[in-house]
C-alpha atoms as a PDB file:
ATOM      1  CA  UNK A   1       0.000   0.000   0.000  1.00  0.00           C
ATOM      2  CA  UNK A   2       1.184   3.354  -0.942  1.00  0.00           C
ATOM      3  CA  UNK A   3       0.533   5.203   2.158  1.00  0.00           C
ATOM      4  CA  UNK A   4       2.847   2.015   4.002  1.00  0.00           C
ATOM      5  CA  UNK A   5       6.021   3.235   1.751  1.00  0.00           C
ATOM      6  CA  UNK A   6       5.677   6.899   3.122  1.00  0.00           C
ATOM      7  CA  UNK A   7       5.594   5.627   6.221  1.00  0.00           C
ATOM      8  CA  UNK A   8       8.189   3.150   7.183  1.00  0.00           C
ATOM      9  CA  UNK A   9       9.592   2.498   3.716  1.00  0.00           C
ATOM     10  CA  UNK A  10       9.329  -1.047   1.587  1.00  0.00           C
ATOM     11  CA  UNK A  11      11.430  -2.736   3.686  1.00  0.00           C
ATOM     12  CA  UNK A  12       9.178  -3.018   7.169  1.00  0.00           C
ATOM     13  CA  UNK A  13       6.639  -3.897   5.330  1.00  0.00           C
ATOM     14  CA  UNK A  14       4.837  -7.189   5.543  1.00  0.00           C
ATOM     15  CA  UNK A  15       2.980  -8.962   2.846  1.00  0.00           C
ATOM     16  CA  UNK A  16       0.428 -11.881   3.933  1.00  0.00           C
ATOM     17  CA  UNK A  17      -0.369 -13.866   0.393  1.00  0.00           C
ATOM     18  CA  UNK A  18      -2.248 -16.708   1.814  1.00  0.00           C
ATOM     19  CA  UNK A  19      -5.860 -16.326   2.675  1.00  0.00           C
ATOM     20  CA  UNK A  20      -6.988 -17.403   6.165  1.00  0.00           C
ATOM     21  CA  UNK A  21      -3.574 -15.390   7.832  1.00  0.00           C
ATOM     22  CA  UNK A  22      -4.798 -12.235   8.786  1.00  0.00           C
ATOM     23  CA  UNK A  23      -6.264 -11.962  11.715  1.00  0.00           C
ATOM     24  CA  UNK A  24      -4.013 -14.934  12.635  1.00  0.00           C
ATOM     25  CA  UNK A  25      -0.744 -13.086  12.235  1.00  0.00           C
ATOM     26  CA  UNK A  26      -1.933  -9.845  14.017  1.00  0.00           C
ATOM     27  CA  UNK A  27      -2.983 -12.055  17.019  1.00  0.00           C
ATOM     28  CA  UNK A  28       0.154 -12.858  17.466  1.00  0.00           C
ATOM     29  CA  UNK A  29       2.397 -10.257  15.894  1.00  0.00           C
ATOM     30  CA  UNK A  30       2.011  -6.212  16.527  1.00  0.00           C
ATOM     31  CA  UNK A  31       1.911  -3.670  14.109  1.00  0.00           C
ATOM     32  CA  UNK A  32       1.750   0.569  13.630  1.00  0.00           C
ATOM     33  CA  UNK A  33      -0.503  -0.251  10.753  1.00  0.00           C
ATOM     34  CA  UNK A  34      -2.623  -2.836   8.966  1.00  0.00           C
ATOM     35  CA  UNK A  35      -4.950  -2.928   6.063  1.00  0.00           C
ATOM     36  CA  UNK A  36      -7.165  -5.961   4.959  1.00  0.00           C
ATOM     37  CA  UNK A  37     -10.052  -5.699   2.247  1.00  0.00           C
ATOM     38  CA  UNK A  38     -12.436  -8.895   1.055  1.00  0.00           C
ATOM     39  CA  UNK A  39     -16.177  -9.071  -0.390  1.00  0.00           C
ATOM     40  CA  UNK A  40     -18.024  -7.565   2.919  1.00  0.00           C
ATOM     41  CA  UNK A  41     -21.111  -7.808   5.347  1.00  0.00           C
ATOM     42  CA  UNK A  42     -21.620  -5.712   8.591  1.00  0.00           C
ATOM     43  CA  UNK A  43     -19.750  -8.233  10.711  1.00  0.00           C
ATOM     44  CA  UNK A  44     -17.222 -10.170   8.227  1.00  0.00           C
ATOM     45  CA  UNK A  45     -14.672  -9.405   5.359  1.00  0.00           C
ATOM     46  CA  UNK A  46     -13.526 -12.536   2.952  1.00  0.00           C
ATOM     47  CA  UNK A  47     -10.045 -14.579   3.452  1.00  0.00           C
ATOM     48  CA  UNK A  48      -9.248 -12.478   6.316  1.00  0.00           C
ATOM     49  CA  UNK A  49      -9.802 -15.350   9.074  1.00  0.00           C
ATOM     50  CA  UNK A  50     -11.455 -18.972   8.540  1.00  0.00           C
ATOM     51  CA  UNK A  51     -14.995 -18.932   8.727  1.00  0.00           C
ATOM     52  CA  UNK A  52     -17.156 -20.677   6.684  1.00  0.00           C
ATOM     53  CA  UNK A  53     -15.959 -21.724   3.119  1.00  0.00           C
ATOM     54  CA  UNK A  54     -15.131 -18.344   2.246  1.00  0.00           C
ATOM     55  CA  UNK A  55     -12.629 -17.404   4.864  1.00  0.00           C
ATOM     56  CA  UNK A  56     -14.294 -14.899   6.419  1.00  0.00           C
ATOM     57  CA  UNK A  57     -12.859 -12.986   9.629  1.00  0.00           C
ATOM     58  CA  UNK A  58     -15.600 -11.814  11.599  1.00  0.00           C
ATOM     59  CA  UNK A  59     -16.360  -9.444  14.334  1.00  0.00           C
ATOM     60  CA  UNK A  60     -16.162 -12.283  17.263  1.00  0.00           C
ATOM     61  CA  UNK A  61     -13.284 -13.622  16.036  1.00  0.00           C
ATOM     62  CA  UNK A  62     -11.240 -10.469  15.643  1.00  0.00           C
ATOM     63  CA  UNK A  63     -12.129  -9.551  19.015  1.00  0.00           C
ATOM     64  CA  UNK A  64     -11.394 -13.026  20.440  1.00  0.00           C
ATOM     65  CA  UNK A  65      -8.075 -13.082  18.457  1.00  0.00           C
ATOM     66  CA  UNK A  66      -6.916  -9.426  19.731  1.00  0.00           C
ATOM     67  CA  UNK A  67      -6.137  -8.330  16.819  1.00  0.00           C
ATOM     68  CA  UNK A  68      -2.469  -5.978  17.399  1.00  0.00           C
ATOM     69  CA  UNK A  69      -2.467  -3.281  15.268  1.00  0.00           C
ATOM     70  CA  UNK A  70      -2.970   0.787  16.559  1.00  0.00           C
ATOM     71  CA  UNK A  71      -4.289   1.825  12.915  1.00  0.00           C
ATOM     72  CA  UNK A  72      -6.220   0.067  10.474  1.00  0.00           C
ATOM     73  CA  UNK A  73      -8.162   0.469   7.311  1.00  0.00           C
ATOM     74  CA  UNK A  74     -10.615  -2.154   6.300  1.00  0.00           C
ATOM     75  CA  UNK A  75     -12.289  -2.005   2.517  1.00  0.00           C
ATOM     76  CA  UNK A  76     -15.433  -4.317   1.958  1.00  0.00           C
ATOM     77  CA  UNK A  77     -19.001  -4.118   0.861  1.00  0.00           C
ATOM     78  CA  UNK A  78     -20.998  -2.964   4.093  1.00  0.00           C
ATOM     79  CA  UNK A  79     -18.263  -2.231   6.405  1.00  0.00           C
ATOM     80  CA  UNK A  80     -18.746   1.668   6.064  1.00  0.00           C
ATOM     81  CA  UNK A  81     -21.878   1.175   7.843  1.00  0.00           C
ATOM     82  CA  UNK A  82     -20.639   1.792  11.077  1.00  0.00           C
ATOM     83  CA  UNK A  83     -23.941   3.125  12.626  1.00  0.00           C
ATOM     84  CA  UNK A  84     -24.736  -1.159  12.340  1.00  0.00           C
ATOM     85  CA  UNK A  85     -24.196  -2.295  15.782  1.00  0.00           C
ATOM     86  CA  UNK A  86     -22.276  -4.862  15.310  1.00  0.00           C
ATOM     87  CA  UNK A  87     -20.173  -3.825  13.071  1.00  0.00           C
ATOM     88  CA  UNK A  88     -16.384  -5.134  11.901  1.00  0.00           C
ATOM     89  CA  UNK A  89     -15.164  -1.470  12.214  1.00  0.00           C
ATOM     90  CA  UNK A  90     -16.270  -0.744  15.676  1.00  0.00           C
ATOM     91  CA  UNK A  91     -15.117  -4.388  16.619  1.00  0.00           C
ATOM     92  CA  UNK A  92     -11.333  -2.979  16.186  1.00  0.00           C
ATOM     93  CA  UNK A  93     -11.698  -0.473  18.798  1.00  0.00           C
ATOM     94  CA  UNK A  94     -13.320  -3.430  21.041  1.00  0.00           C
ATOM     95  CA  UNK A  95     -10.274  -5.408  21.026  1.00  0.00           C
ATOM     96  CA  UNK A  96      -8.334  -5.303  24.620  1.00  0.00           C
ATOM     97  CA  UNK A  97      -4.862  -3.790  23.733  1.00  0.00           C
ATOM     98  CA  UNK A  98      -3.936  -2.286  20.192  1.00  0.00           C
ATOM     99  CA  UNK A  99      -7.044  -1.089  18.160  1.00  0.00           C
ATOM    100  CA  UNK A 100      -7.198   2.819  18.716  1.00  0.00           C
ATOM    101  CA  UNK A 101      -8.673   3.892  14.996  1.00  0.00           C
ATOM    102  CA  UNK A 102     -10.387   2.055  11.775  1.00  0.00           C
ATOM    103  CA  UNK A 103     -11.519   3.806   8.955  1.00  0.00           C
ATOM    104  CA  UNK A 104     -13.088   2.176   5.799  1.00  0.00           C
ATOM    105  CA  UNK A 105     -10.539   2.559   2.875  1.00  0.00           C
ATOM    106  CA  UNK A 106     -10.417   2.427  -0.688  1.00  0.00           C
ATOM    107  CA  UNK A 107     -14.147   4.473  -1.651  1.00  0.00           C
ATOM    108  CA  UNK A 108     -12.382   7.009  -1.279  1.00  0.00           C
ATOM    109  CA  UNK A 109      -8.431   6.676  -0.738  1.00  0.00           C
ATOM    110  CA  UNK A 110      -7.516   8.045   2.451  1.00  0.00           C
ATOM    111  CA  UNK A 111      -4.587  10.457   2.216  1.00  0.00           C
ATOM    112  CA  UNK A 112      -2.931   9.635   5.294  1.00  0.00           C
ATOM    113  CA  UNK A 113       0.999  10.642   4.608  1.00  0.00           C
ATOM    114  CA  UNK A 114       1.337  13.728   6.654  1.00  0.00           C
ATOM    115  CA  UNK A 115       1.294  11.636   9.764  1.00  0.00           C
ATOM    116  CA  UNK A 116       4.541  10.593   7.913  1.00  0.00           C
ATOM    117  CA  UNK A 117       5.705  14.087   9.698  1.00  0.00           C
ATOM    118  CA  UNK A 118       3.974  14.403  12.333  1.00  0.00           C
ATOM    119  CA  UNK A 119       0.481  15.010  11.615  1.00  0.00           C
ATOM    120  CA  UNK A 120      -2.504  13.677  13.940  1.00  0.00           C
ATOM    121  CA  UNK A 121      -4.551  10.965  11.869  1.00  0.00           C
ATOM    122  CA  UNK A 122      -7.565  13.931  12.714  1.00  0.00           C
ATOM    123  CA  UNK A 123      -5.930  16.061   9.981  1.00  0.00           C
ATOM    124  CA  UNK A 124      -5.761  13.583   7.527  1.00  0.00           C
ATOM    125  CA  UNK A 125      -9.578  12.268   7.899  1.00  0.00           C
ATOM    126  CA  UNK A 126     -10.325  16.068   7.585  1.00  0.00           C
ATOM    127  CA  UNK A 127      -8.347  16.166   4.338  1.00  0.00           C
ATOM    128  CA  UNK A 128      -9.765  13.251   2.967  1.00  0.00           C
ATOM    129  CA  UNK A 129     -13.635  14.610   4.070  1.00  0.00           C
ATOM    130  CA  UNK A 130     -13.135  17.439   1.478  1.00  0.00           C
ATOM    131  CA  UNK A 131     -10.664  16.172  -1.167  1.00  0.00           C
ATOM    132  CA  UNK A 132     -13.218  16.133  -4.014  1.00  0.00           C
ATOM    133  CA  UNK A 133     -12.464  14.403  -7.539  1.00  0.00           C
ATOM    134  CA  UNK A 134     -10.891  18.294  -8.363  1.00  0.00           C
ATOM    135  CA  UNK A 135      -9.053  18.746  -5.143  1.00  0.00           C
ATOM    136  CA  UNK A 136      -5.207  18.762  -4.109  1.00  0.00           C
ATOM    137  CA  UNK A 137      -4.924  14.494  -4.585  1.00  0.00           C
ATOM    138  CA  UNK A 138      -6.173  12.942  -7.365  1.00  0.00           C
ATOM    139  CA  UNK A 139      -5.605   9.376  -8.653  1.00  0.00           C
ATOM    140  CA  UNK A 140      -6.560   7.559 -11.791  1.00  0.00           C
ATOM    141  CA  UNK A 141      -9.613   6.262  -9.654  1.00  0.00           C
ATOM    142  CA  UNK A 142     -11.093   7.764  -6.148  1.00  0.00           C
ATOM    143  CA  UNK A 143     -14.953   6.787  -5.998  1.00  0.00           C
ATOM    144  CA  UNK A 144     -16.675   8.086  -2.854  1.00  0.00           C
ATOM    145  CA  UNK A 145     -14.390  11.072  -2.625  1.00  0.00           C
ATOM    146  CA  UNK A 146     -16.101  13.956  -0.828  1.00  0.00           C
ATOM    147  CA  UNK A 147     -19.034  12.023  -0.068  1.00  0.00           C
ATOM    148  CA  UNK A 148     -20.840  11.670   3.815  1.00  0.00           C
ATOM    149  CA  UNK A 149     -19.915   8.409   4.612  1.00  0.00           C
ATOM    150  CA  UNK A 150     -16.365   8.696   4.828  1.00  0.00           C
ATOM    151  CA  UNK A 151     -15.651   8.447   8.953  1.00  0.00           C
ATOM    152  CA  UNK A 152     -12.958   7.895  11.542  1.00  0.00           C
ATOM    153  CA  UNK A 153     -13.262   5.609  14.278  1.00  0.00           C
ATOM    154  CA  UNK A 154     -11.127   6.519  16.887  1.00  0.00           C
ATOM    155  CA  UNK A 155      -9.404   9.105  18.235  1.00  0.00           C
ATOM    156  CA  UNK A 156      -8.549  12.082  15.900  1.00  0.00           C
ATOM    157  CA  UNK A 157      -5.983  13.832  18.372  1.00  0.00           C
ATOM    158  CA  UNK A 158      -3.624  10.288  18.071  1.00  0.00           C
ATOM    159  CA  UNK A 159      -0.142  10.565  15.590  1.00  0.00           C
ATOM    160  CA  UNK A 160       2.369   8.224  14.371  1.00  0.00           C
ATOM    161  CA  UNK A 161       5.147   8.799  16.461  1.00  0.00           C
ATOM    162  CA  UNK A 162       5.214   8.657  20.686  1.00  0.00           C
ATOM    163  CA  UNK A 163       8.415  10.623  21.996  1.00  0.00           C
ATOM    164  CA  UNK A 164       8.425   9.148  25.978  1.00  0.00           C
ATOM    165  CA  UNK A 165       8.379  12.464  28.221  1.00  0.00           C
ATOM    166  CA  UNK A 166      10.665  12.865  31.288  1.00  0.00           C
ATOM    167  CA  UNK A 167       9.647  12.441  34.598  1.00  0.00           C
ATOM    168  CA  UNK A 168       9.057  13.522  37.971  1.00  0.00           C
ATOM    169  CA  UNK A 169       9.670  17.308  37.573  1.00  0.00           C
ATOM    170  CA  UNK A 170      10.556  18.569  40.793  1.00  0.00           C
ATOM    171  CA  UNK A 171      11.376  22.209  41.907  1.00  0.00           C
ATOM    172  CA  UNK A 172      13.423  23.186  44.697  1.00  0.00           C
ATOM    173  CA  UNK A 173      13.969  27.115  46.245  1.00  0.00           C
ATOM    174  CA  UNK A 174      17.584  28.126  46.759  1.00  0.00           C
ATOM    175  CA  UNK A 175      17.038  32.072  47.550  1.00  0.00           C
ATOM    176  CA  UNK A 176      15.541  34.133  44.760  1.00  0.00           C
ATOM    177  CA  UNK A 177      16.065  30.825  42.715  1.00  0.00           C
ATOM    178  CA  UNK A 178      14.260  27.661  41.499  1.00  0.00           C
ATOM    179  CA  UNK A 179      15.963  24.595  40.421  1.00  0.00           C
ATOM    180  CA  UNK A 180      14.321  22.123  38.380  1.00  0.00           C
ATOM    181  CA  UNK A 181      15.419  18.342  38.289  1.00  0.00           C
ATOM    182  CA  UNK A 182      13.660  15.724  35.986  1.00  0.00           C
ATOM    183  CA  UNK A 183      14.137  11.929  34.892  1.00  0.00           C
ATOM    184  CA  UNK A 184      15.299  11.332  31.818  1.00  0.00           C
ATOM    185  CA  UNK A 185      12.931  10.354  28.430  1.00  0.00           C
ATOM    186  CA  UNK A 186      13.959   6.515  27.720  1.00  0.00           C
ATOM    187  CA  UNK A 187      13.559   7.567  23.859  1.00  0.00           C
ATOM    188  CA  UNK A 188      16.868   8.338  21.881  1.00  0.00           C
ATOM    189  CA  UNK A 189      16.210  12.723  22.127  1.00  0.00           C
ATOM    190  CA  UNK A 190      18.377  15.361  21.700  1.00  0.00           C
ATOM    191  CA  UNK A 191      17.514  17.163  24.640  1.00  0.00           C
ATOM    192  CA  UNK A 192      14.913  18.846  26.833  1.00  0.00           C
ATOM    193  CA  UNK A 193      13.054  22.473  26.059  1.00  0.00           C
ATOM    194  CA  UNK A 194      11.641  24.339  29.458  1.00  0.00           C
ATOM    195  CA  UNK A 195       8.130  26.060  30.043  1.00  0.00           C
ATOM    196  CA  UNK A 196       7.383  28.628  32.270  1.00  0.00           C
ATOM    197  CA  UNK A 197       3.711  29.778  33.479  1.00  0.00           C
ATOM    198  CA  UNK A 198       1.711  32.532  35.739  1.00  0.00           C
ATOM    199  CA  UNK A 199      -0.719  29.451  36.276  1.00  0.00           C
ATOM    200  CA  UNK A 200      -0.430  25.445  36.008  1.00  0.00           C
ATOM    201  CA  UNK A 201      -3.144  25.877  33.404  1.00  0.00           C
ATOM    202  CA  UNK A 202      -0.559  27.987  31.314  1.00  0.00           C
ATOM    203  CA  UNK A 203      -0.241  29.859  28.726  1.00  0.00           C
ATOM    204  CA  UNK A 204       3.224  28.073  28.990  1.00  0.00           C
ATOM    205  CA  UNK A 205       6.649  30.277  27.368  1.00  0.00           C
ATOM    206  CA  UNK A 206       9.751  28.632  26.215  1.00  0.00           C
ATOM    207  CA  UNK A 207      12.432  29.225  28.604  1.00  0.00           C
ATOM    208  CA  UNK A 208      15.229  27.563  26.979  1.00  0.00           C
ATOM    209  CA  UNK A 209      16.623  28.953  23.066  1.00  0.00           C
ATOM    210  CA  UNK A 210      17.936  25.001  22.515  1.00  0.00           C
ATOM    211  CA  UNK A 211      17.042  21.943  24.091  1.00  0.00           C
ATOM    212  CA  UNK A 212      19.337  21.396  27.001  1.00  0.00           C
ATOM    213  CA  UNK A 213      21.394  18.257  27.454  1.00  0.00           C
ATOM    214  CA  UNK A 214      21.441  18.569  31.254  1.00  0.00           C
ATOM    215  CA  UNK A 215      18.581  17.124  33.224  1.00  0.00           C
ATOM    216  CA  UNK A 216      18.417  19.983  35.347  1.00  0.00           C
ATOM    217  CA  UNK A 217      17.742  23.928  35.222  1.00  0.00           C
ATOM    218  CA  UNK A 218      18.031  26.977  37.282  1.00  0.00           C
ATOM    219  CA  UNK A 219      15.156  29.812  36.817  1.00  0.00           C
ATOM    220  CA  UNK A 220      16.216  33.040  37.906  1.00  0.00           C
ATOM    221  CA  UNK A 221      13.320  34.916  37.073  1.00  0.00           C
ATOM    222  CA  UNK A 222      11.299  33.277  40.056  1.00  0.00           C
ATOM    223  CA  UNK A 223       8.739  36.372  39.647  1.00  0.00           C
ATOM    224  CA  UNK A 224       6.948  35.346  36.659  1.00  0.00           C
ATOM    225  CA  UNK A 225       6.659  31.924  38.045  1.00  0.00           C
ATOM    226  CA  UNK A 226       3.987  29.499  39.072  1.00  0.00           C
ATOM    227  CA  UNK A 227       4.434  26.420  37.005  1.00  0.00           C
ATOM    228  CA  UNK A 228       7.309  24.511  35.152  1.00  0.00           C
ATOM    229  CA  UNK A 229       6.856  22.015  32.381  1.00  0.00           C
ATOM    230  CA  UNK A 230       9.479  20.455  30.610  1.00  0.00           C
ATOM    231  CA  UNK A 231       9.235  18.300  27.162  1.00  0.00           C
ATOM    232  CA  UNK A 232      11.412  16.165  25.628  1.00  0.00           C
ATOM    233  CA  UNK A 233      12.752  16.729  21.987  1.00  0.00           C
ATOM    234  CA  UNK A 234      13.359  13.786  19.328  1.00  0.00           C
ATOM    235  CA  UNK A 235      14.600  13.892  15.591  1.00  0.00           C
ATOM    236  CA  UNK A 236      12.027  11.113  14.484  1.00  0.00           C
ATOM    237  CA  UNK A 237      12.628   9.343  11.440  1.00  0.00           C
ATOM    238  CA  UNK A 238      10.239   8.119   9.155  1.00  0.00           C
ATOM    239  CA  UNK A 239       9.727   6.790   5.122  1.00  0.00           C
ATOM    240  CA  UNK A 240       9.452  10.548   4.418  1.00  0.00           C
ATOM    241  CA  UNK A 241      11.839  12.226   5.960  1.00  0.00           C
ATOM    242  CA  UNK A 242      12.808  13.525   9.413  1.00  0.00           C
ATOM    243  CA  UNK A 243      11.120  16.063  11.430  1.00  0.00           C
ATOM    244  CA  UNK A 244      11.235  16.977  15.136  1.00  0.00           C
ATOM    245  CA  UNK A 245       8.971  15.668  17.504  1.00  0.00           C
ATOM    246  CA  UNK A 246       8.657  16.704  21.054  1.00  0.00           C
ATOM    247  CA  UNK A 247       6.460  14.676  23.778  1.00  0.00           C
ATOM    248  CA  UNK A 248       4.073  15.719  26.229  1.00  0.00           C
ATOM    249  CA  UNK A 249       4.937  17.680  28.957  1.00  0.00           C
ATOM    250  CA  UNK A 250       6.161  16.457  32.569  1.00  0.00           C
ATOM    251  CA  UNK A 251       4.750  19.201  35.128  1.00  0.00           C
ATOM    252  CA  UNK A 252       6.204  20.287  37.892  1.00  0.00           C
ATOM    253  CA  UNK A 253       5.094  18.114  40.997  1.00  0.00           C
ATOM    254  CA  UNK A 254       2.650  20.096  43.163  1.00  0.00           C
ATOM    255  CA  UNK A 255       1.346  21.871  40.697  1.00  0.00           C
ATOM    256  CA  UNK A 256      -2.329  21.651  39.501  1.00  0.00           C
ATOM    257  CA  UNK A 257      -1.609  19.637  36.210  1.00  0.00           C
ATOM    258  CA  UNK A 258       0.537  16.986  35.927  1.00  0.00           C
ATOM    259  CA  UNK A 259       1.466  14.259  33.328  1.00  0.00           C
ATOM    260  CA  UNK A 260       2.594  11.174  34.534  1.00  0.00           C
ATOM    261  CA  UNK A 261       3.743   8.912  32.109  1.00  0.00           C
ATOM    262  CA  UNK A 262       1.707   6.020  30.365  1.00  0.00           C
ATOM    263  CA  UNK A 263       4.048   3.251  29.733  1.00  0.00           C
ATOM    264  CA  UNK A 264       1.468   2.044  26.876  1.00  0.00           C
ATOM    265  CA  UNK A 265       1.855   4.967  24.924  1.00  0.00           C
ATOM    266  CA  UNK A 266       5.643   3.785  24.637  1.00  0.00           C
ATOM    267  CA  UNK A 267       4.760   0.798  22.967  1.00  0.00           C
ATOM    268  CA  UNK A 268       3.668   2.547  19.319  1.00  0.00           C
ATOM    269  CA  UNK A 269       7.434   2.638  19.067  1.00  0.00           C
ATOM    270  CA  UNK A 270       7.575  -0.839  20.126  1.00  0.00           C
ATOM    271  CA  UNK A 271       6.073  -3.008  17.371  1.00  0.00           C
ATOM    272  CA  UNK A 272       6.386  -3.309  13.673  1.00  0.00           C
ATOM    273  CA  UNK A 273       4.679  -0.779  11.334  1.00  0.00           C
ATOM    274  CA  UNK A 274       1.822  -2.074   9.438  1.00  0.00           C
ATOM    275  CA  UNK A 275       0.017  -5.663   7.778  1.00  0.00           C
ATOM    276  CA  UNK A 276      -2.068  -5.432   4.822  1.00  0.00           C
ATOM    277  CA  UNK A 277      -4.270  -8.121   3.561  1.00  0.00           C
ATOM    278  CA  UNK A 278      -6.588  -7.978   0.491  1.00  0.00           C
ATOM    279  CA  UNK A 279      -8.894 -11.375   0.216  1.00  0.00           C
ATOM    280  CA  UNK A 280      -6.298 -13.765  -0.963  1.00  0.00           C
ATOM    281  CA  UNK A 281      -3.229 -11.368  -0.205  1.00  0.00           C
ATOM    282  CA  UNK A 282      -1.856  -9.596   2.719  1.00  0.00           C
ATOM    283  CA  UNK A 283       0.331  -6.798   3.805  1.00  0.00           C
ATOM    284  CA  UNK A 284       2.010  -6.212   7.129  1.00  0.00           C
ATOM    285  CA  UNK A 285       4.493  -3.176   8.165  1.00  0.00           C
ATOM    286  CA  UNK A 286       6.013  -2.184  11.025  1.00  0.00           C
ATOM    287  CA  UNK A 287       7.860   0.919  12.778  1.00  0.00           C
END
């Protein structure tokens, strides 16, 4: 799949030929990304799993199987009727660890690369709402583009890429001073950029010109203080190029808002990229 390549490039991705695989492999393998397509109802796509004599996966079964993938798109007769209640789109956000969004794929092509660098998936379902056969994208085919039915399910607000924040931002008075002390991100970064606000609830002003190395800082400006947060700052790599990614903010502790960190946000670096199946053939690709 085309969006896969922008994404982690040809060689983390995964290609599942056999029929019957699917939901198999991503019970027992994790992935960024997966796309399957097969001839459709409300609650089954063909050759994904092994139901009946035509291979279907079904909602139970994709539930039962946990199915390990954070993103997918699904393309099938039916499945874009997600107001059904039991439905094989909703059923990916009902599985108990990975399933976060699923979108139905192919009437019309989702533009999803700018998550490539950095993007929230939210932008791209916006983009792909109001790309119309005229718009910015165009391919030789794009039925359904424009049209109502085209829907997220998920959260729009999630992206690609998870930088780990520090933790445990503490401040400590020493005179007119403040001294801040953190734990470090366990991501690869470059370094850390410091926030300063009148209130915990911000606004929140960079304090530092480059990210700092040290995992420590001394405010002398204690006057224009009330909260500290500090964020970590990551060159992120993807099938598109690089960009810079910082995570979400570690508070000071005390103060009104804090982030502690949620070790299962770490794990969309964790797994490989993305699996794609179409009836009798299957893609996979990972980070």
């Amino acid at each position: 799949m085309a969006q896969f390549l922008r994404f982690f490039t040809a060689a983390n991705i995964s290609t599942l030929p056999q029929e019957r695989t699917w939901i198999d492999s991503l019970s027992t393998n994790s992935y960024l990304w997966a796309y399957g397509c097969g001839a459709g109802t409300y609650t089954s796509i063909g050759g994904l799993g092994t139901a009946d004599g035509y291979n279907d996966g079904v909602t139970t079964d994709l539930v039962k199987g946990d199915v390990k993938a954070v993103f997918t798109l699904l393309f099938g007769s039916w499945l874009g009727d997600w107001d059904s209640e039991d439905d094989l789109q909703r059923s990916v956000l009902a599985t108990p660890s990975y399933g976060l969004t699923c979108s139905w794929s192919g009437r019309p092509h989702w533009f999803l690369q700018h998550m490539a660098l950095g993007a929230p998936i939210g932008y791209s379902t916006r983009l792909t709402q109001n790309n119309r056969h005229d718009g910015l994208y165009r391919n030789q085919m794009n039925n359904g583009a424009a049209q109502i039915h085209i829907a997220l399910m998920g959260d729009p607000t999630l992206r690609m890429h998870v930088v780990a924040p520090p933790a445990h931002l503490v401040e400590t008075h020493q005179g007119p001073n403040i001294n801040l002390d953190w734990q470090t991100s366990s991501d690869a970064i470059l370094g850390y950029y410091v926030y300063r606000a009148p209130t915990p609830k911000g606004p929140y002003s960079r304090l530092t010109p480059t990210p700092l190395s040290a995992t420590s800082f001394t405010d002398t400006q204690t006057g224009l203080a009330s909260a500290y947060m500090v964020r970590a700052l990551k060159l992120e790599t993807s099938g598109s190029g690089t960009y810079y990614n910082l995570s979400q903010g570690a508070f000071s502790e005390g103060s009104e808002e804090q982030i502690t960190r949620v070790d299962s946000l770490a794990r969309l670096e964790t797994h490989s990229p993305s699996v794609q199946a179409g009836g009798s053939k299957s893609q996979a690709a990972a980070p």
